[in-house]
C-alpha atoms as a PDB file:
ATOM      1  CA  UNK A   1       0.000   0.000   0.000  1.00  0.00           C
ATOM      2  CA  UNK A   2       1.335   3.180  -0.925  1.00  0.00           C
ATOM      3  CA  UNK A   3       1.682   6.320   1.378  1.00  0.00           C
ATOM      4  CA  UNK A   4      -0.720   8.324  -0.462  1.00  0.00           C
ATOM      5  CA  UNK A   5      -3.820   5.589  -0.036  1.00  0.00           C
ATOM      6  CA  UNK A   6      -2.809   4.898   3.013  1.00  0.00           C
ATOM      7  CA  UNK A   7      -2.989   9.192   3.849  1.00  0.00           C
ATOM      8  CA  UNK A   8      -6.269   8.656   1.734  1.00  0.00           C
ATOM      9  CA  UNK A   9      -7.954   5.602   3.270  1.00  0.00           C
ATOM     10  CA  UNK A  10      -6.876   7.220   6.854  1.00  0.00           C
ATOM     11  CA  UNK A  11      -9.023  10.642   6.205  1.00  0.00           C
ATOM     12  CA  UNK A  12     -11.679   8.759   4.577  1.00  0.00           C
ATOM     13  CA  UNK A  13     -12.162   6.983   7.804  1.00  0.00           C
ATOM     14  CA  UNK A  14     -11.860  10.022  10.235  1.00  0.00           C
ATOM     15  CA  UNK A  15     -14.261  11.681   7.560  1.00  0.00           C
ATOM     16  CA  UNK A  16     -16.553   8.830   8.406  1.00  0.00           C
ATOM     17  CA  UNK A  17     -16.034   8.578  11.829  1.00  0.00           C
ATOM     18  CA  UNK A  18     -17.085  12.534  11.889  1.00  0.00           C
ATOM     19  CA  UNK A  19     -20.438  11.757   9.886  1.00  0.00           C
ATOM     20  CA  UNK A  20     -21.531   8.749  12.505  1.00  0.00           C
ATOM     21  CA  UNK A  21     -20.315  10.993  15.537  1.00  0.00           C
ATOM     22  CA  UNK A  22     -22.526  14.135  13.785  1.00  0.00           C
ATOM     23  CA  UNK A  23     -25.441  11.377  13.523  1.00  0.00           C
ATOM     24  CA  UNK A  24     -25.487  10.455  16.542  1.00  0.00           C
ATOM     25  CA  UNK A  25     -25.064  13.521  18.388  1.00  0.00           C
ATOM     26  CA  UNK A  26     -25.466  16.525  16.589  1.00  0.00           C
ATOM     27  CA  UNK A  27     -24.899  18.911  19.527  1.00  0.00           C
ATOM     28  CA  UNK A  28     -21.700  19.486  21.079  1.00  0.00           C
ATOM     29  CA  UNK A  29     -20.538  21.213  24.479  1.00  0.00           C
ATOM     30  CA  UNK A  30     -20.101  25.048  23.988  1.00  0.00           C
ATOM     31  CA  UNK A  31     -16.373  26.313  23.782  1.00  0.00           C
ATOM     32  CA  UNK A  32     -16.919  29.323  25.249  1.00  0.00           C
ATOM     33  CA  UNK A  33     -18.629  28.209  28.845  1.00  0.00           C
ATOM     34  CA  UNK A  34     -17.637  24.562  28.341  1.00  0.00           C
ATOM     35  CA  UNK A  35     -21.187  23.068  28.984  1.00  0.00           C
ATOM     36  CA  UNK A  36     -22.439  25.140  31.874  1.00  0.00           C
ATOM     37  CA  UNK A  37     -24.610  27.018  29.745  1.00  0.00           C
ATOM     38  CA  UNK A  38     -22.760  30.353  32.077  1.00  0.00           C
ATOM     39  CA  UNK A  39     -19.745  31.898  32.566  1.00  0.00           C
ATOM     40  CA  UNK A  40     -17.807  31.266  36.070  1.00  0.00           C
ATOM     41  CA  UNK A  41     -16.750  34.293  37.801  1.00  0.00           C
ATOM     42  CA  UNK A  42     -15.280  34.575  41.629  1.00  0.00           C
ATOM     43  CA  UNK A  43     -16.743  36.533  43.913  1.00  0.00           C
ATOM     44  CA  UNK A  44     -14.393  38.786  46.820  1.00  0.00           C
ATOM     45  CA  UNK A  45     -13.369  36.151  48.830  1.00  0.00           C
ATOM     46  CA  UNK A  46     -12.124  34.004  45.563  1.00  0.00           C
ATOM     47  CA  UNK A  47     -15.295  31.806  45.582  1.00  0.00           C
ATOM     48  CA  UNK A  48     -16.581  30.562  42.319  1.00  0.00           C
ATOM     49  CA  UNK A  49     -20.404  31.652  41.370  1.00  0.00           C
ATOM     50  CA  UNK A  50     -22.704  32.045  38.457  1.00  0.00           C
ATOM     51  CA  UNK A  51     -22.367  34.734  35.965  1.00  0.00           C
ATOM     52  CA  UNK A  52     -24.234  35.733  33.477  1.00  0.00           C
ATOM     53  CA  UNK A  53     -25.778  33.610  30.791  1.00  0.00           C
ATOM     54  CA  UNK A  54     -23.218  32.574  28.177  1.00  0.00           C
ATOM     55  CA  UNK A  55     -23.844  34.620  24.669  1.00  0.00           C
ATOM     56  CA  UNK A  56     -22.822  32.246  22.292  1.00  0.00           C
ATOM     57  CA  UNK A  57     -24.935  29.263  23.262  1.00  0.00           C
ATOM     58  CA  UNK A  58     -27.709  31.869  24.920  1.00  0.00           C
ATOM     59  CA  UNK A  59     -27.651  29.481  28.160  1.00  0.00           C
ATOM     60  CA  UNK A  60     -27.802  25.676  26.832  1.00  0.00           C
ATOM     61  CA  UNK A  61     -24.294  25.123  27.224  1.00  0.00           C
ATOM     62  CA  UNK A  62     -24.763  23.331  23.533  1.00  0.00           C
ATOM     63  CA  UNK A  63     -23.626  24.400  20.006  1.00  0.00           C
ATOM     64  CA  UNK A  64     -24.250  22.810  16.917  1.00  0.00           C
ATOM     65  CA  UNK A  65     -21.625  20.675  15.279  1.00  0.00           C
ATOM     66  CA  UNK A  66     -20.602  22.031  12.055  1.00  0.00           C
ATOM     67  CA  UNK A  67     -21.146  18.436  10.308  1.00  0.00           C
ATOM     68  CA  UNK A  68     -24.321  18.760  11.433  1.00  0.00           C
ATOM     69  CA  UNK A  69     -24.857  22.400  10.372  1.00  0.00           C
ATOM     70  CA  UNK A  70     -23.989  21.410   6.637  1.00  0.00           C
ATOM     71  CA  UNK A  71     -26.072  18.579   6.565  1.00  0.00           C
ATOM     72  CA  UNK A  72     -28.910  20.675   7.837  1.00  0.00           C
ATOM     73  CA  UNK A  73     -27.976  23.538   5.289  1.00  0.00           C
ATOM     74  CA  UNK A  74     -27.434  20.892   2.369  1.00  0.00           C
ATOM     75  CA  UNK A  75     -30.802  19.266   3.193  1.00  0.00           C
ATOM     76  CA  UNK A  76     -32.478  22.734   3.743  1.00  0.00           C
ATOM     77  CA  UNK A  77     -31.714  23.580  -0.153  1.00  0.00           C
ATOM     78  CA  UNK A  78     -32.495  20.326  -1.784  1.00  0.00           C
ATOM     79  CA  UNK A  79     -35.839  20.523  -0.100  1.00  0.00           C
ATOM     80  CA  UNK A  80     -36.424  24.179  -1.277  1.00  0.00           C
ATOM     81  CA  UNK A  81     -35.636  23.722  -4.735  1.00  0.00           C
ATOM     82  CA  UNK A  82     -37.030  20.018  -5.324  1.00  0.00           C
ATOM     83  CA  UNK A  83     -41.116  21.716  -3.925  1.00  0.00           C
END
């Protein structure tokens, strides 16, 4: 086996490993609060407490995956210009 379909066969598998995973659970933790749907801030004493409600995920702590998004998007089109 050459390099080449070796390099080949290898990203076709993470490619399809990264469809299943998308499949199967299309939402993913949020970067920015890391699941907890907030950010952690410290109060005066060093404490951690609840902050506000994370912006980017508006609270669920989940984000799309972008697999998912562009399966969504691709099946959103098809669907609007086969009707």
């Amino acid at each position: 086996m050459t390099p080449i379909t070796a390099a080949i066969a290898c990203l076709f598998a993470i490619t399809f490993c990264y469809a299943t995973m998308c499949a199967g659970s299309p939402f993913g933790r949020c970067r920015k609060c890391k699941g907890f749907g907030y950010q952690l801030t410290t109060d005066r004493k060093g404490n951690a407490k609840r902050g506000k409600d994370c912006r980017r995920c508006k609270g669920y702590g989940r984000r799309i995956r972008i697999g998912r998004w562009l399966f969504n998007r691709a099946q959103r089109i098809y669907r609007e210009g086969t009707h």
